[in-house]
N, C-alpha and C. Protein backbone atom coordinates (compact mmCIF):
# COMPACT_ATOMS: atom_id res chain seq x y z
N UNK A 1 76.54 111.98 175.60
CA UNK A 1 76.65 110.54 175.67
C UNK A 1 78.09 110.10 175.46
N UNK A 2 78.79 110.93 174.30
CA UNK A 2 79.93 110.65 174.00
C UNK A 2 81.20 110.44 175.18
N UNK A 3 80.82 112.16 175.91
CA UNK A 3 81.43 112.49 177.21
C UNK A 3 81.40 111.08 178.32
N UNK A 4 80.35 110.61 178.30
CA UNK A 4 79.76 109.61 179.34
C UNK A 4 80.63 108.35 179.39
N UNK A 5 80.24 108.32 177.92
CA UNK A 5 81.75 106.53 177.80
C UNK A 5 83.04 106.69 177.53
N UNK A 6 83.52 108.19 177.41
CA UNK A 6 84.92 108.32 177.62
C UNK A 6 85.17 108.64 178.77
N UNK A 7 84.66 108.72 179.93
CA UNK A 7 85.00 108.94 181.35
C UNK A 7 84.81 107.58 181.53
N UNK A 8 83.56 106.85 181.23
CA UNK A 8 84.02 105.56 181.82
C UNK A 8 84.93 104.67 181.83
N UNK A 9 85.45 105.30 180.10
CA UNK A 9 86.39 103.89 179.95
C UNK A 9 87.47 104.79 180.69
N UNK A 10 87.95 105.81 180.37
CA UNK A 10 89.32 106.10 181.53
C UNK A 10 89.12 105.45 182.68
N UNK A 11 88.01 105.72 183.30
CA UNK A 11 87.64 105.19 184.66
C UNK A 11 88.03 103.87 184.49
N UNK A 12 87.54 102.45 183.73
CA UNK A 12 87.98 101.71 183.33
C UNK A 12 89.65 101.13 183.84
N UNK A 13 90.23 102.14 182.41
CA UNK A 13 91.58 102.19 182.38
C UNK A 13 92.20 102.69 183.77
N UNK A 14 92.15 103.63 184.33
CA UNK A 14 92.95 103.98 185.39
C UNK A 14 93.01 103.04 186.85
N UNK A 15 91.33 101.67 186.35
CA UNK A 15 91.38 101.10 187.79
C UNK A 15 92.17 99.66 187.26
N UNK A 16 92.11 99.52 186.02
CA UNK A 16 93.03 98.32 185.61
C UNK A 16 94.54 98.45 185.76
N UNK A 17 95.22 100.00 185.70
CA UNK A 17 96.72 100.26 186.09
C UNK A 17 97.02 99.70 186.67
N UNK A 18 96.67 99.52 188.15
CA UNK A 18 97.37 99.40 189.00
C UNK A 18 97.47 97.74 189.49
N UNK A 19 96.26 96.82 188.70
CA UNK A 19 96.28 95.43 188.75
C UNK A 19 97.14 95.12 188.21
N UNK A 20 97.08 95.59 186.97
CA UNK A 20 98.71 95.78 185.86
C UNK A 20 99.96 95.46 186.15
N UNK A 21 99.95 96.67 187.19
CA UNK A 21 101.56 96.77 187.64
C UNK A 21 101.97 96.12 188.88
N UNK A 22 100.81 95.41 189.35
CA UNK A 22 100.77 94.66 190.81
C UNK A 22 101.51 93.02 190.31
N UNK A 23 101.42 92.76 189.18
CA UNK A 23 101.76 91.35 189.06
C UNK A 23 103.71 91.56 189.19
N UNK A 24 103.77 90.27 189.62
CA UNK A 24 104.96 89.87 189.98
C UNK A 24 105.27 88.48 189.48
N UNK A 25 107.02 88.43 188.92
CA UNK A 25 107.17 87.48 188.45
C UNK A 25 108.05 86.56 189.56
N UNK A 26 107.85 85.46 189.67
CA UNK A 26 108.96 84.22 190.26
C UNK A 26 109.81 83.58 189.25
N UNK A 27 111.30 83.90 189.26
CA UNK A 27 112.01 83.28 188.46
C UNK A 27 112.81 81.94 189.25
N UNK A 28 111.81 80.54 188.40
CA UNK A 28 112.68 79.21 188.48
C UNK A 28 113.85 79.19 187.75
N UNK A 29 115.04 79.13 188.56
CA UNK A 29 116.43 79.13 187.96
C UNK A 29 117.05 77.79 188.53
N UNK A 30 117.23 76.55 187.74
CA UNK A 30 117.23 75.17 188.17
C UNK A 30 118.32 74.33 186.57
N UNK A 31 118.18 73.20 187.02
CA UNK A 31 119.04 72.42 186.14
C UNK A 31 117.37 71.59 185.39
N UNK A 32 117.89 70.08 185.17
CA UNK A 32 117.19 69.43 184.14
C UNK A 32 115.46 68.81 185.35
N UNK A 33 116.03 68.87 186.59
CA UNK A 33 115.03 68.62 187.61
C UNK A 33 114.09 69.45 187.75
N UNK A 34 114.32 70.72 187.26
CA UNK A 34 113.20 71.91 187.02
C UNK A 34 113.16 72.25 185.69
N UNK A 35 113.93 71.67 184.75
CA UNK A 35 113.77 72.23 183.67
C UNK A 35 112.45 71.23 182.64
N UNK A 36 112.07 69.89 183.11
CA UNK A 36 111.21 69.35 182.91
C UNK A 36 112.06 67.79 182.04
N UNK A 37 113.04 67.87 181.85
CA UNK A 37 113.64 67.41 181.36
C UNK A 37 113.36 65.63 180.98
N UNK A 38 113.07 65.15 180.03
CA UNK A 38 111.92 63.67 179.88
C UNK A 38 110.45 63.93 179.52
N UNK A 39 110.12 64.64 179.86
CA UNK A 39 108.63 64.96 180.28
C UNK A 39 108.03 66.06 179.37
N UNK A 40 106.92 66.54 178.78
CA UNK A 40 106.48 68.01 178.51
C UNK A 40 106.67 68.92 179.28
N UNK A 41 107.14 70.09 179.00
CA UNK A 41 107.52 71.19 179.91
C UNK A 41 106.26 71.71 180.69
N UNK A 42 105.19 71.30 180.26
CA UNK A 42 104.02 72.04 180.94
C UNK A 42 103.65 70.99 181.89
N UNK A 43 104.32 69.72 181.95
CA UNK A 43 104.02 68.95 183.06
C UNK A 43 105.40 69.46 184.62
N UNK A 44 106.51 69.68 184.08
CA UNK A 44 107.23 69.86 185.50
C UNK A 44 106.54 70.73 186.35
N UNK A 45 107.13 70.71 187.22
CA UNK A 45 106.42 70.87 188.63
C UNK A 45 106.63 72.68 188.67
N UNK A 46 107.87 73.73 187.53
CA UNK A 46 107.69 75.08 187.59
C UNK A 46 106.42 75.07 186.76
N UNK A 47 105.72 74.39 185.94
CA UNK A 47 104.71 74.97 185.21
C UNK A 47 103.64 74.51 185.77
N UNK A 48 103.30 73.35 186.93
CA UNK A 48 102.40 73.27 187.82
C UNK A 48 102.58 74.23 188.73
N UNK A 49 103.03 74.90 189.36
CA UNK A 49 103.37 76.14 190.01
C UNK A 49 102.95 77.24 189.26
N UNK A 50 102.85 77.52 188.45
CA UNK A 50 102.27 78.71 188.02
C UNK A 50 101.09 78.25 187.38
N UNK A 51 100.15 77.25 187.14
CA UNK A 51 98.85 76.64 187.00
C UNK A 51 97.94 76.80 188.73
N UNK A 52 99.04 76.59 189.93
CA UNK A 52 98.28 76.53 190.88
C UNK A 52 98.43 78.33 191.45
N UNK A 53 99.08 78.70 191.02
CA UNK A 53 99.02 80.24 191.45
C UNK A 53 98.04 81.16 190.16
N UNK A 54 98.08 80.86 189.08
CA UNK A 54 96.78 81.99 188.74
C UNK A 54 95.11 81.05 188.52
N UNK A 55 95.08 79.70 189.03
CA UNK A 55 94.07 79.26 189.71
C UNK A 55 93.71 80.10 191.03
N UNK A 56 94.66 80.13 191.86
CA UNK A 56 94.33 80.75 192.95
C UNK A 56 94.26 82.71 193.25
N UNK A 57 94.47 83.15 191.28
CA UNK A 57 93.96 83.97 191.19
C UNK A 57 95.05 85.73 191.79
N UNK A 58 96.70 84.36 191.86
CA UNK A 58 97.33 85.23 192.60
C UNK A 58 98.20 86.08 191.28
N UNK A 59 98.78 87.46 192.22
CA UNK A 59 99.76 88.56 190.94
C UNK A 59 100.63 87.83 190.65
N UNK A 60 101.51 86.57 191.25
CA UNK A 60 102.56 86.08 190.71
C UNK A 60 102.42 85.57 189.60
N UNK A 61 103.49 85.51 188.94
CA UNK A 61 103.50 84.19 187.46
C UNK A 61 105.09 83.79 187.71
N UNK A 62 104.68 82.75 186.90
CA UNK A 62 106.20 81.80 186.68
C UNK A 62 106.87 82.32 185.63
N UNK A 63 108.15 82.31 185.42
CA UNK A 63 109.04 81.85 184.69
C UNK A 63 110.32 80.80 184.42
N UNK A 64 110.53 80.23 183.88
CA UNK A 64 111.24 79.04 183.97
C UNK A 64 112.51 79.02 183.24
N UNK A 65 113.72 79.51 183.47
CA UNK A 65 114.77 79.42 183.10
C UNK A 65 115.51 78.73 183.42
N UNK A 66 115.74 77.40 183.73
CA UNK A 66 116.01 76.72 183.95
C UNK A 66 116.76 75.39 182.92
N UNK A 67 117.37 74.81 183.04
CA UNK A 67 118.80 74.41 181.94
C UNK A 67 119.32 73.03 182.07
N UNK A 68 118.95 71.96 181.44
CA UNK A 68 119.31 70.58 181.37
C UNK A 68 120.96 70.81 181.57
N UNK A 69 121.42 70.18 182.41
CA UNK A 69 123.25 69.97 183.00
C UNK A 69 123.71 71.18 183.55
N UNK A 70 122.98 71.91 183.75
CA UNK A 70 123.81 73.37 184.30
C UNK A 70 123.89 73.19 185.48
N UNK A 71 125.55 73.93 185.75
CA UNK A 71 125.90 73.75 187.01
C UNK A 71 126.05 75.14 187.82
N UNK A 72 126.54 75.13 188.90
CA UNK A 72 126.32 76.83 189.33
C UNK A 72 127.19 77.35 188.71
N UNK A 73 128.29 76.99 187.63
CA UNK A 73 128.95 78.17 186.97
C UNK A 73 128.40 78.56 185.83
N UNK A 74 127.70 78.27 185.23
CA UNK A 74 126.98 78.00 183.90
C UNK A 74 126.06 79.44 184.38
N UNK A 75 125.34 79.03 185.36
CA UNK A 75 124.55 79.56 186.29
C UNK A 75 124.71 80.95 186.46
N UNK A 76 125.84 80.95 187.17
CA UNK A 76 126.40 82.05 187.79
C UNK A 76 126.69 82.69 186.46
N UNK A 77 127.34 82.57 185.27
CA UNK A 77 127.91 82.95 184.30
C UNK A 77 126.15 84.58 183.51
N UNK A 78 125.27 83.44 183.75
CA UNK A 78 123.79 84.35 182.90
C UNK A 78 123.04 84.50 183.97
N UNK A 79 123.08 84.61 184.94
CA UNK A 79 122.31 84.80 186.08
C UNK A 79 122.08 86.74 185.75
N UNK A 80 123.13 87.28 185.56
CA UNK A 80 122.80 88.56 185.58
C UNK A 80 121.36 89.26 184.45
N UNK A 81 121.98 88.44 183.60
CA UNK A 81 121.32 88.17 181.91
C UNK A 81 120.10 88.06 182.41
N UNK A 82 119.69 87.15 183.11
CA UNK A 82 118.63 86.61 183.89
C UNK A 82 117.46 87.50 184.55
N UNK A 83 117.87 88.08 185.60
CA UNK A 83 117.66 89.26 186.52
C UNK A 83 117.23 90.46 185.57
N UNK A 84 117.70 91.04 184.67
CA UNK A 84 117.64 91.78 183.63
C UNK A 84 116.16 91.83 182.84
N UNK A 85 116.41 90.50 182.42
CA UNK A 85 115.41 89.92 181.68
C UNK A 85 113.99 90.34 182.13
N UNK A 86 113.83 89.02 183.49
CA UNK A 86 112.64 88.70 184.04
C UNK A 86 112.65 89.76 185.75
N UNK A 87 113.37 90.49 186.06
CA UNK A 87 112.98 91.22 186.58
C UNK A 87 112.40 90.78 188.06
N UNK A 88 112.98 89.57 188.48
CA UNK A 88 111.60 88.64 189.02
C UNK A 88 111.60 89.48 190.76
N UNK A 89 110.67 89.34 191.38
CA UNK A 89 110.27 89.57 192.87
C UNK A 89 110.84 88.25 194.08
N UNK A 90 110.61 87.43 193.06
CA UNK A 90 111.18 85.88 194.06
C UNK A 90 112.11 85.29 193.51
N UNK A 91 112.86 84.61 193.41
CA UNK A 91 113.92 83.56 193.18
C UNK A 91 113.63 81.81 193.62
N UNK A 92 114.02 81.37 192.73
CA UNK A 92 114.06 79.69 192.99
C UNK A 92 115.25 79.58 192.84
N UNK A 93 116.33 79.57 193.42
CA UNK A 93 117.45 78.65 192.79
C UNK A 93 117.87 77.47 193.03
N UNK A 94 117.54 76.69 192.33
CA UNK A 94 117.52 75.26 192.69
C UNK A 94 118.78 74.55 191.62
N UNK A 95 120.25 74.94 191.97
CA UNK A 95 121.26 74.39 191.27
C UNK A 95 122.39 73.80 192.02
N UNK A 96 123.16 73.45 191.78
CA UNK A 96 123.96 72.35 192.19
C UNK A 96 124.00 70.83 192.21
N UNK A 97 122.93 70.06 191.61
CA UNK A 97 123.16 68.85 191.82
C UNK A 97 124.19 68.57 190.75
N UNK A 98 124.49 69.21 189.51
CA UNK A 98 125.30 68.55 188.27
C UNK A 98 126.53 68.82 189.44
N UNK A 99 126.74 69.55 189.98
CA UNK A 99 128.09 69.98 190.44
C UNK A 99 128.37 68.94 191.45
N UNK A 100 127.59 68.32 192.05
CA UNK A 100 127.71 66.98 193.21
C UNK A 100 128.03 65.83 192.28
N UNK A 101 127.00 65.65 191.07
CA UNK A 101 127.33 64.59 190.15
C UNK A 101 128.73 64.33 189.69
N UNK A 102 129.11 65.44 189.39
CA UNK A 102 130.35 65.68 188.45
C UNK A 102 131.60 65.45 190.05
N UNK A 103 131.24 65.75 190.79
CA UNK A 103 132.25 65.99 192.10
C UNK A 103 133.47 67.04 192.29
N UNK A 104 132.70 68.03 191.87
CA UNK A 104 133.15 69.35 191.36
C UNK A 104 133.19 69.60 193.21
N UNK A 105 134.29 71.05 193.23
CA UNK A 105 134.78 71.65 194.84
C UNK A 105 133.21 71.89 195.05
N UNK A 106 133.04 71.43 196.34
CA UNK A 106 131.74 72.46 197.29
C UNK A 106 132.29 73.95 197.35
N UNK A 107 133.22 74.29 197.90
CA UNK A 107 133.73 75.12 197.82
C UNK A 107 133.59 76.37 196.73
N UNK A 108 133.74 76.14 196.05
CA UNK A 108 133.55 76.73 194.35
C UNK A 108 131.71 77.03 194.13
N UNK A 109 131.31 75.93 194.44
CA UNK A 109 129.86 75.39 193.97
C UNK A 109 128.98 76.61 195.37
N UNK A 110 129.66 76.34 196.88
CA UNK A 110 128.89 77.51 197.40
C UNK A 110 128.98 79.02 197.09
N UNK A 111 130.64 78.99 196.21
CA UNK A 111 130.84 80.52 195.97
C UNK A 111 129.93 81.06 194.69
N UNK A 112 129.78 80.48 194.28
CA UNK A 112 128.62 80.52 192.69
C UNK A 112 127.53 81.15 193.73
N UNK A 113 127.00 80.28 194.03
CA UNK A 113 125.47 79.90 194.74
C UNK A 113 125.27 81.35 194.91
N UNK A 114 126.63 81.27 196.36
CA UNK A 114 126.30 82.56 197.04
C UNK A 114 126.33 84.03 196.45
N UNK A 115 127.09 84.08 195.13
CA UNK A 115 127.11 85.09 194.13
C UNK A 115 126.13 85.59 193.60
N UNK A 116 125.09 84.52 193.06
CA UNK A 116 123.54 84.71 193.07
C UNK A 116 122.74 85.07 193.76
N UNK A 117 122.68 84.22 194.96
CA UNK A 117 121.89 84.92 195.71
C UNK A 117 122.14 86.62 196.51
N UNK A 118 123.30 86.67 196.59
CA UNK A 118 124.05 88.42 196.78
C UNK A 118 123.31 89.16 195.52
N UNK A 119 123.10 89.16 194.24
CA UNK A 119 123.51 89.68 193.27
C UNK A 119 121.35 89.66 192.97
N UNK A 120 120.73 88.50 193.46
CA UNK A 120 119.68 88.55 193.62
C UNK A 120 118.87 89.15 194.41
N UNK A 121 119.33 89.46 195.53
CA UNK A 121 118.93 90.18 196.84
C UNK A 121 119.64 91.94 196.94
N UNK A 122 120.59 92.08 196.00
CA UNK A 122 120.76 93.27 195.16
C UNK A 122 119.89 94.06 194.74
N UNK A 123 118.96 93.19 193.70
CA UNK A 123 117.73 93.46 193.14
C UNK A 123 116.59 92.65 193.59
N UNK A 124 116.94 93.42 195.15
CA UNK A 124 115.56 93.22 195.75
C UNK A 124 114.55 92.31 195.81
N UNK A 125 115.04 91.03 195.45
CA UNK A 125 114.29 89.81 194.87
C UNK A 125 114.37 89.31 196.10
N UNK A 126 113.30 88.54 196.85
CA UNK A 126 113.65 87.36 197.84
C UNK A 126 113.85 86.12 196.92
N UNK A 127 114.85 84.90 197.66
CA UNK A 127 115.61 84.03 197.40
C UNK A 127 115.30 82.59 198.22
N UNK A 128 114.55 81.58 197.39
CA UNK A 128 114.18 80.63 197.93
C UNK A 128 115.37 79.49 197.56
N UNK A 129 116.24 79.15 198.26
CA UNK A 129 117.37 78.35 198.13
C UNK A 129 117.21 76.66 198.00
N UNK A 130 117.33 75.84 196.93
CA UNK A 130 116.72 74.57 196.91
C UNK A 130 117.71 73.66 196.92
N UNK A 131 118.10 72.68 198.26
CA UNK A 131 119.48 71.90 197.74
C UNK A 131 118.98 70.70 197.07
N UNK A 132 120.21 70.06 197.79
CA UNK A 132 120.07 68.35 197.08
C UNK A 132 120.96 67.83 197.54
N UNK A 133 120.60 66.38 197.84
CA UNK A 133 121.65 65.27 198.50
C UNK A 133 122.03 64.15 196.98
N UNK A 134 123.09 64.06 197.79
CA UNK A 134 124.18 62.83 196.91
C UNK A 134 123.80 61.47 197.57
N UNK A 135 123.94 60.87 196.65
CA UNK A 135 123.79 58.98 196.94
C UNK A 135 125.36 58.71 198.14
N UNK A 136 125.10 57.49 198.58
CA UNK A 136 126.50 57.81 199.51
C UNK A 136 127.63 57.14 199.07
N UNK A 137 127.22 57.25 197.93
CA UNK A 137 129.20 56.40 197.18
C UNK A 137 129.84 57.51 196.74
N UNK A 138 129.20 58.52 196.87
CA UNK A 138 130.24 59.80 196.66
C UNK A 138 130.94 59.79 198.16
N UNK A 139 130.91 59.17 199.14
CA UNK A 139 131.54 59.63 200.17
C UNK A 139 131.01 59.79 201.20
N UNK A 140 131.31 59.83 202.62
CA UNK A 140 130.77 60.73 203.80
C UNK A 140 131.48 62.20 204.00
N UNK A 141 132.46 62.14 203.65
CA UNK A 141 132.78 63.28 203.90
C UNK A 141 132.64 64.73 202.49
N UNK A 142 132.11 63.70 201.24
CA UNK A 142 132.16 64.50 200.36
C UNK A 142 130.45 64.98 200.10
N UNK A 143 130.04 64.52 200.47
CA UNK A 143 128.25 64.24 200.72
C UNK A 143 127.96 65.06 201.94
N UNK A 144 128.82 65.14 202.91
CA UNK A 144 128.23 65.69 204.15
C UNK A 144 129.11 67.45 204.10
N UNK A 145 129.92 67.79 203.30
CA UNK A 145 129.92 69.16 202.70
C UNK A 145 129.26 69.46 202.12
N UNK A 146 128.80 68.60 200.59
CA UNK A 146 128.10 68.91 199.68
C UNK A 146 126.15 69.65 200.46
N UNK A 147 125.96 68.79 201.44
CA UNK A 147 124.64 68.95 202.37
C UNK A 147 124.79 70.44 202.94
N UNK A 148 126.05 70.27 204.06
CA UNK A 148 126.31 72.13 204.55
C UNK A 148 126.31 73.20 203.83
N UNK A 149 126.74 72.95 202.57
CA UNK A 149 127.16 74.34 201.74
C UNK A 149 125.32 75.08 201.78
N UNK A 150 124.37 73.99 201.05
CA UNK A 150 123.95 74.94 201.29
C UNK A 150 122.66 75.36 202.63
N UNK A 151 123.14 74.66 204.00
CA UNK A 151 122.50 74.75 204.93
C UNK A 151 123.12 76.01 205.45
N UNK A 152 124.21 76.27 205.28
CA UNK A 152 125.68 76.96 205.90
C UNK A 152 125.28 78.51 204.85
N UNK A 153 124.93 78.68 203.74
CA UNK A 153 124.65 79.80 202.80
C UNK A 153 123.28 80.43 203.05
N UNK A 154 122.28 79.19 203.50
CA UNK A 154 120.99 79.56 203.43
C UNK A 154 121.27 80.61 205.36
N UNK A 155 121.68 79.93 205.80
CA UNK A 155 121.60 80.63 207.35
C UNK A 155 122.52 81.83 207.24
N UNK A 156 123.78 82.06 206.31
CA UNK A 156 124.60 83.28 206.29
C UNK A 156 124.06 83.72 205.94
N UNK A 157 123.12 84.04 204.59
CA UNK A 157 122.44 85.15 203.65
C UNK A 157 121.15 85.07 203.95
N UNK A 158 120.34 84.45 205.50
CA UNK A 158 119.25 84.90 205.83
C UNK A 158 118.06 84.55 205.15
N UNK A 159 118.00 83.79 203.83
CA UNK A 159 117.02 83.47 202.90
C UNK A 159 116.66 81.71 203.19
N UNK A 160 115.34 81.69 202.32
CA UNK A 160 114.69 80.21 202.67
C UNK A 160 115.18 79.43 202.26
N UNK A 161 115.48 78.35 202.70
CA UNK A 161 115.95 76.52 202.35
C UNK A 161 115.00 75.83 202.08
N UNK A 162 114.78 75.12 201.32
CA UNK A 162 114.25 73.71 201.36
C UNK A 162 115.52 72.75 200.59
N UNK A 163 115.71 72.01 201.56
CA UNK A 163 116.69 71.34 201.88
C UNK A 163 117.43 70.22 200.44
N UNK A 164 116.14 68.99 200.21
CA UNK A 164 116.02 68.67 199.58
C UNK A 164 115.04 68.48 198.73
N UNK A 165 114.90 68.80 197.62
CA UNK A 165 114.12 68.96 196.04
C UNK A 165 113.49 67.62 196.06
N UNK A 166 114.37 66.88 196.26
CA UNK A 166 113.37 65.35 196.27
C UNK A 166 113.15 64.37 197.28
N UNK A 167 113.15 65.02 197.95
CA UNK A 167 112.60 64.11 199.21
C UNK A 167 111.53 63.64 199.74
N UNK A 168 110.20 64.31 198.82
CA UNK A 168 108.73 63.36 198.92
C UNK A 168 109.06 61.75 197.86
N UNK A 169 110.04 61.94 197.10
CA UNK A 169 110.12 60.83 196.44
C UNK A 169 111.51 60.07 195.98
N UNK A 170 112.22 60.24 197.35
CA UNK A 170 113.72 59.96 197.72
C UNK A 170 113.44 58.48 197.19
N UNK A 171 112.81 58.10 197.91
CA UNK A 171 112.29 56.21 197.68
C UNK A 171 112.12 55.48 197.04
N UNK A 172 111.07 56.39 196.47
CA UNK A 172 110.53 55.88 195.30
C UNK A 172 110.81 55.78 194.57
N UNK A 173 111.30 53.84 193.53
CA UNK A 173 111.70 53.68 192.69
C UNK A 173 110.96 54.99 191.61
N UNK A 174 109.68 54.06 191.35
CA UNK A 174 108.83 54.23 190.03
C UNK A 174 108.40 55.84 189.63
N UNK A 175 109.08 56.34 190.99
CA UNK A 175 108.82 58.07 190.78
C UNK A 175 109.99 58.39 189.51
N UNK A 176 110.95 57.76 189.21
CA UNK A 176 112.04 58.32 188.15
C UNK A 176 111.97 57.33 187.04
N UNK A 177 112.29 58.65 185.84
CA UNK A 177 112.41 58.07 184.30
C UNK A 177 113.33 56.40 184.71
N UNK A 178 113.60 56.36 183.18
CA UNK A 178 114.73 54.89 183.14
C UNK A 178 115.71 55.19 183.81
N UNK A 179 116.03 56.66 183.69
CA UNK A 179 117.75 56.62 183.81
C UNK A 179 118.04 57.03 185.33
N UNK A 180 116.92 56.61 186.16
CA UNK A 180 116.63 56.83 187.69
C UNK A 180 117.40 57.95 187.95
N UNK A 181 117.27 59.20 187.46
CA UNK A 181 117.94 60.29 188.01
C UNK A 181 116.72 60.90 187.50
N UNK A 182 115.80 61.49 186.98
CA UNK A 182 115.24 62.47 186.31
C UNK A 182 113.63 62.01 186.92
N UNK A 183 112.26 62.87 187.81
CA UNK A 183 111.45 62.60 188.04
C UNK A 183 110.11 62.26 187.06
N UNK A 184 109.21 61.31 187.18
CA UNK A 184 108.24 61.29 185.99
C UNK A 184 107.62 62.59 186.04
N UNK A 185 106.79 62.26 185.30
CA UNK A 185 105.51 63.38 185.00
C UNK A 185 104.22 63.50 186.63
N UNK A 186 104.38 61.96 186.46
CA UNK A 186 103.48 61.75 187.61
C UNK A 186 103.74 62.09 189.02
N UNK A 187 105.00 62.33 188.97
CA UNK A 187 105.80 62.67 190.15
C UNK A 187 105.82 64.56 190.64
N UNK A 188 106.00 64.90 189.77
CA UNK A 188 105.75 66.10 189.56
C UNK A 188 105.13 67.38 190.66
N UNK A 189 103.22 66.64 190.54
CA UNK A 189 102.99 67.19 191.82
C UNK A 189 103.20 67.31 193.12
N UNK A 190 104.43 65.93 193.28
CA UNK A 190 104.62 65.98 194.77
C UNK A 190 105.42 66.89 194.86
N UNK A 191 106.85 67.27 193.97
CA UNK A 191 107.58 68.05 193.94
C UNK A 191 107.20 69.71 194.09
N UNK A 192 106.01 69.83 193.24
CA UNK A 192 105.24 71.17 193.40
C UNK A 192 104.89 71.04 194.71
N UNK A 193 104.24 70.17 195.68
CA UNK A 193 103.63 70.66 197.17
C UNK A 193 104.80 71.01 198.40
N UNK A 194 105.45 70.07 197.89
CA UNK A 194 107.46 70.01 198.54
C UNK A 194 107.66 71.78 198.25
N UNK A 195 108.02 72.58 197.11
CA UNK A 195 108.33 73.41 196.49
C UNK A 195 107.62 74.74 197.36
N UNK A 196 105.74 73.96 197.23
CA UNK A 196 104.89 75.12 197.73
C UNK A 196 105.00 75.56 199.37
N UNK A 197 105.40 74.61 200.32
CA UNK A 197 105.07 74.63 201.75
C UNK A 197 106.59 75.65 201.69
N UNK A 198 107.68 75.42 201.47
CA UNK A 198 108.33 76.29 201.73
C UNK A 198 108.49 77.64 200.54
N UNK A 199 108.05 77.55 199.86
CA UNK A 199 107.72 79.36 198.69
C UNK A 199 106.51 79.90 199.48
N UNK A 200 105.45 79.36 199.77
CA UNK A 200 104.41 80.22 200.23
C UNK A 200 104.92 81.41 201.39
N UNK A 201 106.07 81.20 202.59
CA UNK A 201 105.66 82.26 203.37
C UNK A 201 106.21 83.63 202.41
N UNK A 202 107.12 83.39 201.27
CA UNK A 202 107.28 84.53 200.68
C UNK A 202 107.13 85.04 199.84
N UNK A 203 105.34 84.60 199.17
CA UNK A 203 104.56 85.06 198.85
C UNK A 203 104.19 86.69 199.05
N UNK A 204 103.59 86.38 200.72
CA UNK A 204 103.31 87.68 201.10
C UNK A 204 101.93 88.16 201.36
């Protein structure tokens, strides 16, 4: 009898291994727009993202490293730290808007970017690239680089764009805190379906 339930449970054990080692992590690497910033962290839209993926029962999980004011040098600086860490299969990098705010070089801001994503695709990670547009008193001509860098990075290094992060709720006053830069709570899910249509094909 003894024999009987120690074969089973190996049996057990040896068919749970491999579910084990099948999970995969997605690392959100973002500023205060992913970092939840106003809001409970379990309301932004990376921790609705990983609520709608092990609902749906999938190997991925979230992680959320992500950083109120960080800009891609900040970024670029622990990104390795990062990689190390969480090990992840996918990438979010959704940084640069402090660097548009601030009116920091595009220039500089795509060489970061693109450092990451090289250094991410190193380690074998696919790389979901997330920009962001500027209001237009920064300029036309400083707004309409800031847009290319990373249309211009996403098409050199072959990886996914979604263009802009907030563009289900560009409009919408009442979608942002007081300080009309930062999205509500309520806003959230739109950002997750925005997020999901372009992460799903590299799923898999």
């Amino acid at each position: 009898m003894f024999k009987k339930l120690a074969s089973c449970f190996l049996l057990l054990l040896c068919c749970s291994l491999p579910a084990m080692a099948a999970e995969k992590r997605i690392l959100v690497y973002g500023d205060s727009l992913s970092a939840g910033f106003g809001i409970a962290v379990s309301q932004s839209w990376p921790a609705l993202l990983g609520q709608r993926l092990q609902a749906q029962g999938s190997r991925y999980t979230v992680s959320n490293a992500s950083i109120s004011g960080e800009t891609t040098a900040g970024g670029r600086a622990r990104f390795a730290a990062a990689l190390d860490q969480f090990k992840p299969a996918i990438v979010i990098l959704a940084l640069g808007a402090n660097d548009g705010l601030r009116g920091l070089p595009v220039a500089a801001m795509e060489d970061n970017l693109a450092f990451m994503v090289k250094l991410a695709k190193k380690q074998k990670a696919r790389v979901l690239l997330v920009g962001m547009h500027l209001p237009p008193n920064y300029g036309q001509k400083y707004t309409g680089e800031f847009d290319a860098a990373f249309r211009d990075l996403a098409k050199r290094e072959k990886i996914a764009l979604l263009p802009f992060l907030l563009e289900p709720i560009a409009l919408d006053r009442a979608a942002y805190q007081a300080d009309g830069l930062h999205p509500t709570a309520a806003a959230q899910p739109k950002l997750l379906d925005h997020v999901w249509s372009a992460l799903q094909p590299l799923l898999g």
